[in-house]
Protein backbone atom coordinates (compact mmCIF):
# COMPACT_ATOMS: atom_id res chain seq x y z
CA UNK A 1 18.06 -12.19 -32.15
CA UNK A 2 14.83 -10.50 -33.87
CA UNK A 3 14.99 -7.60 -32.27
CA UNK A 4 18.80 -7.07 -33.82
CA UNK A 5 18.21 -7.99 -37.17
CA UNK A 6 15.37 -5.21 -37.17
CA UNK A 7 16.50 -1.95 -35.38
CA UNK A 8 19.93 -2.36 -34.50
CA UNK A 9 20.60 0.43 -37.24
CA UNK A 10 19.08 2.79 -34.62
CA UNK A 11 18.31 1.53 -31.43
CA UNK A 12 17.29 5.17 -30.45
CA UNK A 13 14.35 4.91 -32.73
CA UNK A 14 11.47 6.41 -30.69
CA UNK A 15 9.41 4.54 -32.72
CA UNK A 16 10.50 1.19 -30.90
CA UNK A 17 8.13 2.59 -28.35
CA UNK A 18 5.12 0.42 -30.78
CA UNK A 19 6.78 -2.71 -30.81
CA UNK A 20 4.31 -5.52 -31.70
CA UNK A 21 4.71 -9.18 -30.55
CA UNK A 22 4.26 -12.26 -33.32
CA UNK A 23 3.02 -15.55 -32.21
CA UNK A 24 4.78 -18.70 -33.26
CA UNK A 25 2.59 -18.76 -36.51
CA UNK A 26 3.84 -15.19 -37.00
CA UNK A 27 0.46 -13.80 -36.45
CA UNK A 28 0.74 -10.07 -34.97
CA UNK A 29 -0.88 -10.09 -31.24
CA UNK A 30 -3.12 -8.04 -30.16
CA UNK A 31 -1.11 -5.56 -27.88
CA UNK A 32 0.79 -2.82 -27.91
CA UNK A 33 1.80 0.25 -26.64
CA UNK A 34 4.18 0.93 -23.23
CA UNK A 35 3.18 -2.53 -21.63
CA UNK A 36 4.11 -4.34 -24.69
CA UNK A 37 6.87 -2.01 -24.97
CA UNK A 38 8.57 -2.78 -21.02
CA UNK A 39 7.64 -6.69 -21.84
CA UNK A 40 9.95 -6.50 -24.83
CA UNK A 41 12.54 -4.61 -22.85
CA UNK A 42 12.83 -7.05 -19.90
CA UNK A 43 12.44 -10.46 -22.58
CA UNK A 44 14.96 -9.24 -24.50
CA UNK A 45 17.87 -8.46 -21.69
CA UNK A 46 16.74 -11.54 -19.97
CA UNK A 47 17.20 -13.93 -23.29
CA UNK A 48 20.51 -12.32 -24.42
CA UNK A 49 22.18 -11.58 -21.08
CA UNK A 50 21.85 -15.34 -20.71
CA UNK A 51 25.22 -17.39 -20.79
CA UNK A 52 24.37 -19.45 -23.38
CA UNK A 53 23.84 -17.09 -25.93
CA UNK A 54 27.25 -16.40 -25.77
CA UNK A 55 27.98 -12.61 -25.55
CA UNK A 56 27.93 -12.38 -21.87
CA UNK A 57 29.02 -14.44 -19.19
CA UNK A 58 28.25 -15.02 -15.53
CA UNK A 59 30.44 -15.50 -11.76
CA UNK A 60 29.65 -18.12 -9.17
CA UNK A 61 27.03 -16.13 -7.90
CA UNK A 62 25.14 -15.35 -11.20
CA UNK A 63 26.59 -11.85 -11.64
CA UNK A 64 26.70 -11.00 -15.44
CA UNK A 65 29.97 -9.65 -17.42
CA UNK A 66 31.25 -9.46 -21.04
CA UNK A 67 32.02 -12.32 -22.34
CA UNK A 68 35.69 -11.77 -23.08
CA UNK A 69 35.50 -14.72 -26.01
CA UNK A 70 32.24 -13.14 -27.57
CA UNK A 71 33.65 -13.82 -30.99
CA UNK A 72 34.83 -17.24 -30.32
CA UNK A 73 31.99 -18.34 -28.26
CA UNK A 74 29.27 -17.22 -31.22
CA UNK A 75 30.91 -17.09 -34.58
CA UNK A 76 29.42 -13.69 -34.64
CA UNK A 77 31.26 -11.37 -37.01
CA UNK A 78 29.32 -8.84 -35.70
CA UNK A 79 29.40 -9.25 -32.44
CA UNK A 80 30.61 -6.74 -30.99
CA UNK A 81 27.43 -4.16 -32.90
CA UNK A 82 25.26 -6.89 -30.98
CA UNK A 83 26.85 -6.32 -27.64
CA UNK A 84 26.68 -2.03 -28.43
CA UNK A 85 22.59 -2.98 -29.30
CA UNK A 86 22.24 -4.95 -26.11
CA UNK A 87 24.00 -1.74 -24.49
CA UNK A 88 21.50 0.58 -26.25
CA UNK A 89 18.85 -1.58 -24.71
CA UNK A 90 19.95 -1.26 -20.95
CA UNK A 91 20.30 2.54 -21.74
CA UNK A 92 16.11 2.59 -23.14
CA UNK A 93 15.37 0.62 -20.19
CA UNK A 94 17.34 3.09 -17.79
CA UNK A 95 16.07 5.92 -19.50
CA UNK A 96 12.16 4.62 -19.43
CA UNK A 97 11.68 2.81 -16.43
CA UNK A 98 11.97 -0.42 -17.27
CA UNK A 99 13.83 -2.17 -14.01
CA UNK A 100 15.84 -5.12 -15.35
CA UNK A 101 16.48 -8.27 -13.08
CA UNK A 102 19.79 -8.24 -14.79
CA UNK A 103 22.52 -8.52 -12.23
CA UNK A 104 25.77 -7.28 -13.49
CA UNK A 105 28.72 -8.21 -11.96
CA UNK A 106 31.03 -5.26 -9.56
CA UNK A 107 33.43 -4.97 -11.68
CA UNK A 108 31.89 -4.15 -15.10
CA UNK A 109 29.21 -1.87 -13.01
CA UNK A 110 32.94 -0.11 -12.06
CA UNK A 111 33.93 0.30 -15.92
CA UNK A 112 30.48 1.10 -16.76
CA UNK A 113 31.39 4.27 -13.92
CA UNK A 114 34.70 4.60 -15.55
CA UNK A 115 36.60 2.89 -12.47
CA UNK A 116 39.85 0.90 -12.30
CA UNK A 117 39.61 -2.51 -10.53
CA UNK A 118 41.91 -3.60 -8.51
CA UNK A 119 42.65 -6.87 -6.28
CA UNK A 120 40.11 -5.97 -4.18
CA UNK A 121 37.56 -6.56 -6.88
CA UNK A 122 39.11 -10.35 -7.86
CA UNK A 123 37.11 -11.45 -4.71
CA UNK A 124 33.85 -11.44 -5.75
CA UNK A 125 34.71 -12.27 -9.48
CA UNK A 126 36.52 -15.43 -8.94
CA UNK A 127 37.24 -16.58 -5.65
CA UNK A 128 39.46 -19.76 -6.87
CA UNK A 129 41.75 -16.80 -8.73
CA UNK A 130 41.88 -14.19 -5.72
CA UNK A 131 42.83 -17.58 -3.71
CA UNK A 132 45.37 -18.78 -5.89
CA UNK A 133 47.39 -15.17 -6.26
CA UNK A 134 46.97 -14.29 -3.15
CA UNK A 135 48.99 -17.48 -1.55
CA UNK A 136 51.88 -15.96 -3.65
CA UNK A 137 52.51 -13.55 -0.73
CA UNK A 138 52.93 -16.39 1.70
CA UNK A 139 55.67 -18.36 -0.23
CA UNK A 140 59.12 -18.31 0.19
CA UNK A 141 61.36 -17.28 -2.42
CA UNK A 142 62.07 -20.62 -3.36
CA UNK A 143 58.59 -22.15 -3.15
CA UNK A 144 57.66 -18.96 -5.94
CA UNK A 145 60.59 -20.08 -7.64
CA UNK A 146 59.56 -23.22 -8.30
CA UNK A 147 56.25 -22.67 -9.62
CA UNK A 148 58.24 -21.48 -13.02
CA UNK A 149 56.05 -18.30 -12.80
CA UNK A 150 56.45 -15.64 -15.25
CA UNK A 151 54.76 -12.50 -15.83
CA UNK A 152 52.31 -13.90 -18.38
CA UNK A 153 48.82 -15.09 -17.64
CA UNK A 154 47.37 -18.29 -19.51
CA UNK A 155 43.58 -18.43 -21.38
CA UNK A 156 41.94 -20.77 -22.62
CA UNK A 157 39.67 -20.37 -25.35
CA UNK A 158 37.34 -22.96 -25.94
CA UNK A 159 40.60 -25.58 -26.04
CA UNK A 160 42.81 -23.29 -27.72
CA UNK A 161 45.41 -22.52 -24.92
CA UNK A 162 46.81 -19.01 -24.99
CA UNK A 163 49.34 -17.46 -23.02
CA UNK A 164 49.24 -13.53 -22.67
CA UNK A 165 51.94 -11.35 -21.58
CA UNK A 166 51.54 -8.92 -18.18
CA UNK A 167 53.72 -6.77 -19.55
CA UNK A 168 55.98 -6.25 -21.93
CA UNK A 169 58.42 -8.81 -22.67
CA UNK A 170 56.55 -10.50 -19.44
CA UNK A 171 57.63 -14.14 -21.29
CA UNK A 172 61.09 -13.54 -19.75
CA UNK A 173 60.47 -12.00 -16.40
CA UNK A 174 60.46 -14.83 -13.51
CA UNK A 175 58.11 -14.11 -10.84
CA UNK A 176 59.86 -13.54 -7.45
CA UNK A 177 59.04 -12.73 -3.68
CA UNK A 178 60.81 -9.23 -4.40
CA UNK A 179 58.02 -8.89 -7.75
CA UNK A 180 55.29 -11.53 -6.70
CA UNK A 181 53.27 -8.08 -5.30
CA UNK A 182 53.21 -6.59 -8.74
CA UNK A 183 52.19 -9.88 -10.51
CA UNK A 184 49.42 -10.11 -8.36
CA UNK A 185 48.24 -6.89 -9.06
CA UNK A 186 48.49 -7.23 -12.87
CA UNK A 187 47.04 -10.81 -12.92
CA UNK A 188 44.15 -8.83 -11.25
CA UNK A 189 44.17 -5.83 -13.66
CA UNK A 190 44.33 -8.32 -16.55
CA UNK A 191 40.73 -10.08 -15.69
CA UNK A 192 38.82 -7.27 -14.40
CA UNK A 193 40.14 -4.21 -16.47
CA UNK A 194 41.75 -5.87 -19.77
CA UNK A 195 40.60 -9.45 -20.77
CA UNK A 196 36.63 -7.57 -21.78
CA UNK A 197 37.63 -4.28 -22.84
CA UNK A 198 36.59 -4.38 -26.47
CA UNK A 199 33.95 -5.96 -25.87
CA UNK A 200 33.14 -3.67 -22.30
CA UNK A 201 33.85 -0.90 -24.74
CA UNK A 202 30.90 -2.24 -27.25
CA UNK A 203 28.43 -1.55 -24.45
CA UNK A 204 29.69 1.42 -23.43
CA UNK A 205 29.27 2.84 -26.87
CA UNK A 206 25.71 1.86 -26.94
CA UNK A 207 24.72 2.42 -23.11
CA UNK A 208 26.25 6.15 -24.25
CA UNK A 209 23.55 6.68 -27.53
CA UNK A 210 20.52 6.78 -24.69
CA UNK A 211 22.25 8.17 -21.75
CA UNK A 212 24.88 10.59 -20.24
CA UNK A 213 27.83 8.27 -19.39
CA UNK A 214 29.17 11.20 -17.31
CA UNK A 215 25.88 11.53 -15.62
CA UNK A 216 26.21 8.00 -14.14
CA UNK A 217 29.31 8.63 -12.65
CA UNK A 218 27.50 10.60 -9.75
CA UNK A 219 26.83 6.85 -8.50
CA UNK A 220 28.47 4.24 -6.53
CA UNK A 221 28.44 0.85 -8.04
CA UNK A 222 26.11 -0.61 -5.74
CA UNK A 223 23.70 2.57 -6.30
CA UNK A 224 24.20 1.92 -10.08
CA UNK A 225 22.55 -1.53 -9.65
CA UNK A 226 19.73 0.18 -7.90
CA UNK A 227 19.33 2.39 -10.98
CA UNK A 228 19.21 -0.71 -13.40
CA UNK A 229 17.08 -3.26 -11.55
CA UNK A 230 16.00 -1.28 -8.42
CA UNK A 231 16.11 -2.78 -4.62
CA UNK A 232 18.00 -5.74 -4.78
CA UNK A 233 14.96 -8.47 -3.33
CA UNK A 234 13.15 -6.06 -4.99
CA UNK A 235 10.91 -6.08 -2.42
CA UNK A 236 7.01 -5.30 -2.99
CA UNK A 237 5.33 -2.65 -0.44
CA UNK A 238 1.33 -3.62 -0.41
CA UNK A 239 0.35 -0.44 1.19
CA UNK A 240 1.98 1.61 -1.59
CA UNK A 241 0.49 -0.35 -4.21
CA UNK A 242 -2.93 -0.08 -2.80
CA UNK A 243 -2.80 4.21 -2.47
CA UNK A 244 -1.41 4.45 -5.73
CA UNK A 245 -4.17 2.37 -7.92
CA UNK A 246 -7.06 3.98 -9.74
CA UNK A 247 -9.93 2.19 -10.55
CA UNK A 248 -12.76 2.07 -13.11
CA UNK A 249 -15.14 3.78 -11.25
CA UNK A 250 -15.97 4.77 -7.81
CA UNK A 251 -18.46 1.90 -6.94
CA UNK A 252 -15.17 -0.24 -7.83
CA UNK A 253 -12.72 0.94 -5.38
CA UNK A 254 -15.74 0.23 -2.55
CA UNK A 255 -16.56 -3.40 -3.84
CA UNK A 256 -16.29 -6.64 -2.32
CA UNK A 257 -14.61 -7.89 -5.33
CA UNK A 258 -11.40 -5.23 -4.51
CA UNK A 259 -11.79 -5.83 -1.29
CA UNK A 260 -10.90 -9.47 -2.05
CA UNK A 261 -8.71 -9.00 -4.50
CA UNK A 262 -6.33 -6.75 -1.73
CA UNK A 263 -6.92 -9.66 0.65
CA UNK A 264 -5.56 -11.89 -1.60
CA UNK A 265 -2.48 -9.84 -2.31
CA UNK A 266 -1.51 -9.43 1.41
CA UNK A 267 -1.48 -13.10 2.14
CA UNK A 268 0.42 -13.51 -1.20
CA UNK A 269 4.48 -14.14 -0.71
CA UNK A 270 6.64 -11.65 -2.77
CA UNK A 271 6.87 -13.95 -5.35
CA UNK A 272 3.53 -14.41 -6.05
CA UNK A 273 3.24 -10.56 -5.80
CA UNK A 274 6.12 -10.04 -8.08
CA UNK A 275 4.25 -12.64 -10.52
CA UNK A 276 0.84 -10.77 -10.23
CA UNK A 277 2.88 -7.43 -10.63
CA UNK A 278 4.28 -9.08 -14.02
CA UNK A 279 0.75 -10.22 -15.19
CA UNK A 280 -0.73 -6.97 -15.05
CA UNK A 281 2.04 -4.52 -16.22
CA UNK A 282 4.68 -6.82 -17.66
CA UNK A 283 7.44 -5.81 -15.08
CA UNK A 284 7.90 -7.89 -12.34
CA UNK A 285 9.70 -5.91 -10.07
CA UNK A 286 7.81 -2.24 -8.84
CA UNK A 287 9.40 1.09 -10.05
CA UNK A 288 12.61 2.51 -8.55
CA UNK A 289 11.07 5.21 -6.12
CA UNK A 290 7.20 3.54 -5.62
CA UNK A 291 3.67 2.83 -7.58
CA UNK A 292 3.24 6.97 -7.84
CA UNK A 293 5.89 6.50 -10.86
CA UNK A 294 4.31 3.48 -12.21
CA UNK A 295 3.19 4.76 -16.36
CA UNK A 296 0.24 3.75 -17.16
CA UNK A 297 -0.74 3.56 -12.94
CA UNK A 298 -2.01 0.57 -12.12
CA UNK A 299 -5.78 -0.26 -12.14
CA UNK A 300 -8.28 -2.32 -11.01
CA UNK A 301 -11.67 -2.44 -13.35
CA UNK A 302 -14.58 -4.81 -11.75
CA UNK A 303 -15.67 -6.85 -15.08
CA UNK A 304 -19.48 -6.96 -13.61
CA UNK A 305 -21.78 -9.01 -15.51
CA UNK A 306 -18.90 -11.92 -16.04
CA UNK A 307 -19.36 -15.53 -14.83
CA UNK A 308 -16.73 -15.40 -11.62
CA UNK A 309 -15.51 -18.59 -12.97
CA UNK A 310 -13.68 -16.62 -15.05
CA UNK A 311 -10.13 -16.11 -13.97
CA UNK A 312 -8.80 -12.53 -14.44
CA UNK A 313 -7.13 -10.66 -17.05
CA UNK A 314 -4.97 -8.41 -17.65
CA UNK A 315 -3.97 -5.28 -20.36
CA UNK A 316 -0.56 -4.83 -19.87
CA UNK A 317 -0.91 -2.10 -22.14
CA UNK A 318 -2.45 0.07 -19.69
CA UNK A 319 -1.49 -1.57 -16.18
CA UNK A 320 -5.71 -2.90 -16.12
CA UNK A 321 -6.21 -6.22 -14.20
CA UNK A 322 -10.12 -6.96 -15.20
CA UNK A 323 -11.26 -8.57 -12.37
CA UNK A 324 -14.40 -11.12 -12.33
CA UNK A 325 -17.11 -10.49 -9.64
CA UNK A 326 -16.13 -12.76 -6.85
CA UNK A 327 -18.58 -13.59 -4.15
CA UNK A 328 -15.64 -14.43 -1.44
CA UNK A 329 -12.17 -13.97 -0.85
CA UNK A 330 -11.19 -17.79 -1.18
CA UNK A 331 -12.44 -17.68 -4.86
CA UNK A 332 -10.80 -14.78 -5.83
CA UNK A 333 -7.54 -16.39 -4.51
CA UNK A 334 -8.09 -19.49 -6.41
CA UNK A 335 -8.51 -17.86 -9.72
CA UNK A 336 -5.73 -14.92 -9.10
CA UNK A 337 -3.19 -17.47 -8.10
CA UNK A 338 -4.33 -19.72 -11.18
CA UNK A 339 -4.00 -16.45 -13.80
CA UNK A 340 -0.94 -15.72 -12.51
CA UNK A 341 0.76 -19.23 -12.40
CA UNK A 342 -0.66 -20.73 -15.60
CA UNK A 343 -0.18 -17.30 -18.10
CA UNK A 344 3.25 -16.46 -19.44
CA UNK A 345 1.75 -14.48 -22.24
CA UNK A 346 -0.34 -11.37 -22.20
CA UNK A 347 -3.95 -11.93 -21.80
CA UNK A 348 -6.68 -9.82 -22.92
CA UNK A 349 -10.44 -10.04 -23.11
């Protein structure tokens, strides 16, 4: 990770704020500035939030956690300072703006809040688990006794089989219908409150250089979600878009070219909006409370003069789509939807 290797001395830097992008001949690009700066923000939490790099992991449902075998999984002595930068990050992006499509799982938004877990939590984490413990309660006391139970769960660690105790001296404490209740609960405990803790701690320490840990606490988890990555289908109104642009000049707002260009976006689905949202500011999802909070706003700038073969472009830097001079609403769609499909990079003109 780059971005690790070069500020994770101080990941509170303000000067981060001017990161600068290098091609894959190391050549410095041409942009910079906030849009370069939220592009960095989300690439970087997508790429190393991802499973396979190893310091987080993800549920069933694609809910990210702490990868309790961060060590093990990498090789990384330093691991746990990559997990506190990758905290730091979430804390810049909270701080800033930057909405994250991120989706961390209940119960590590509940430690991030400073909340227990209990066996209420197991559910959403691992169904197969909740399942499993859960049948305990139906057993009789000699169908518990002859699962050989103790109060010790087992791990397994990339083949290495490990068996952890409950409690202490949990090795020599049988599981029984009078007990089964408190197993249960401290099978539970174990996976959501113990098994990630140094590493849950890691982010925490990092999360806690940008922002007021206490401060969060005034949220729920689901609200806390909200906070990090905004509405969860993060849904894009057209309406509030449209009164919060600004435009190049007054003749632009009154154009046929906008007027096409708004056309298009109303037919688009919220995918394609979310991709033309991306394309123009770097952030695919809108901010938390509407467009009015977007930094730089977003703007529309009529390129007259162009060839409207041209497809559109975008300075990410400062929220600008340039838009070609289209003559009708069917060729601005074509060219839109091409921009937007064919262009992972930033493009300027």
């Amino acid at each position: 990770m780059d971005a690790f290797d070069q500020i994770a001395n101080n990941p509170a830097a303000p000067e981060l704020v001017g990161v600068r992008f290098r091609d894959n001949n190391n050549n410095i690009e041409e942009g910079h500035g906030e849009g370069v700066y939220r592009e960095f923000l989300v690439s970087l939490c997508n790429e190393a939030f991802a499973a396979e790099y190893g310091m987080f992991c993800q549920t069933e449902t694609g809910d990210v956690y702490p990868n309790p075998f961060s060590y093990e999984t990498t090789g990384d002595p330093q691991h746990l300072r990559r997990i506190t930068f990758l905290g730091a990050m979430v804390g810049r992006s909270l701080r800033d703006g930057v909405l994250l499509d991120v989706p961390f799982a209940p119960h590590f938004r509940n430690a991030i809040l400073g909340r227990s877990n209990s066996i209420n939590n197991l559910k959403s984490f691992d169904k197969q688990l909740y399942r499993h413990i859960i049948s305990l309660r139906s057993l009789s006391e000699e169908e518990i006794e002859g699962l050989s139970l103790t109060f010790t769960y087992t791990v397994n660690v990339l083949g290495d089989v490990r068996e952890v105790e409950l409690l202490r001296g949990g090795r020599d404490i049988p599981v029984t219908r009078r007990n089964c209740l408190n197993y249960i609960h401290l099978v539970a405990s174990f996976k959501l409150n113990h098994e990630s803790a140094r590493q849950t701690k890691a982010f925490l320490e990092g999360l806690g250089m940008i922002v007021d840990l206490s401060s969060l606490k005034l949220f729920d988890s689901n609200e806390l979600m909200k906070l990090f990555g905004g509405d969860a289908d993060g849904a894009i109104d057209v309406a509030d878009w449209r009164r919060h642009t600004q435009y190049h000049s007054a003749d632009d707002e009154e154009s046929a070219p906008v007027h096409y260009f708004w056309q298009v976006v109303e037919s688009m689905s919220q995918d394609e909006r979310k991709k033309l949202l991306k394309f123009t500011t770097s952030m695919p999802r809108p901010p938390l409370l509407g467009f009015q909070f977007l930094s730089p706003p977003f703007k529309v700038h009529v390129v007259w003069g162009t060839s409207e073969e041209r497809l559109p472009s975008a300075s990410t830097c400062f929220s600008t789509l340039k838009l070609p001079p289209y003559k009708d609403v069917e060729a601005a769609r074509r060219k839109i939807k091409a921009a937007i499909e064919e262009t992972d990079e930033f493009a300027f003109s």
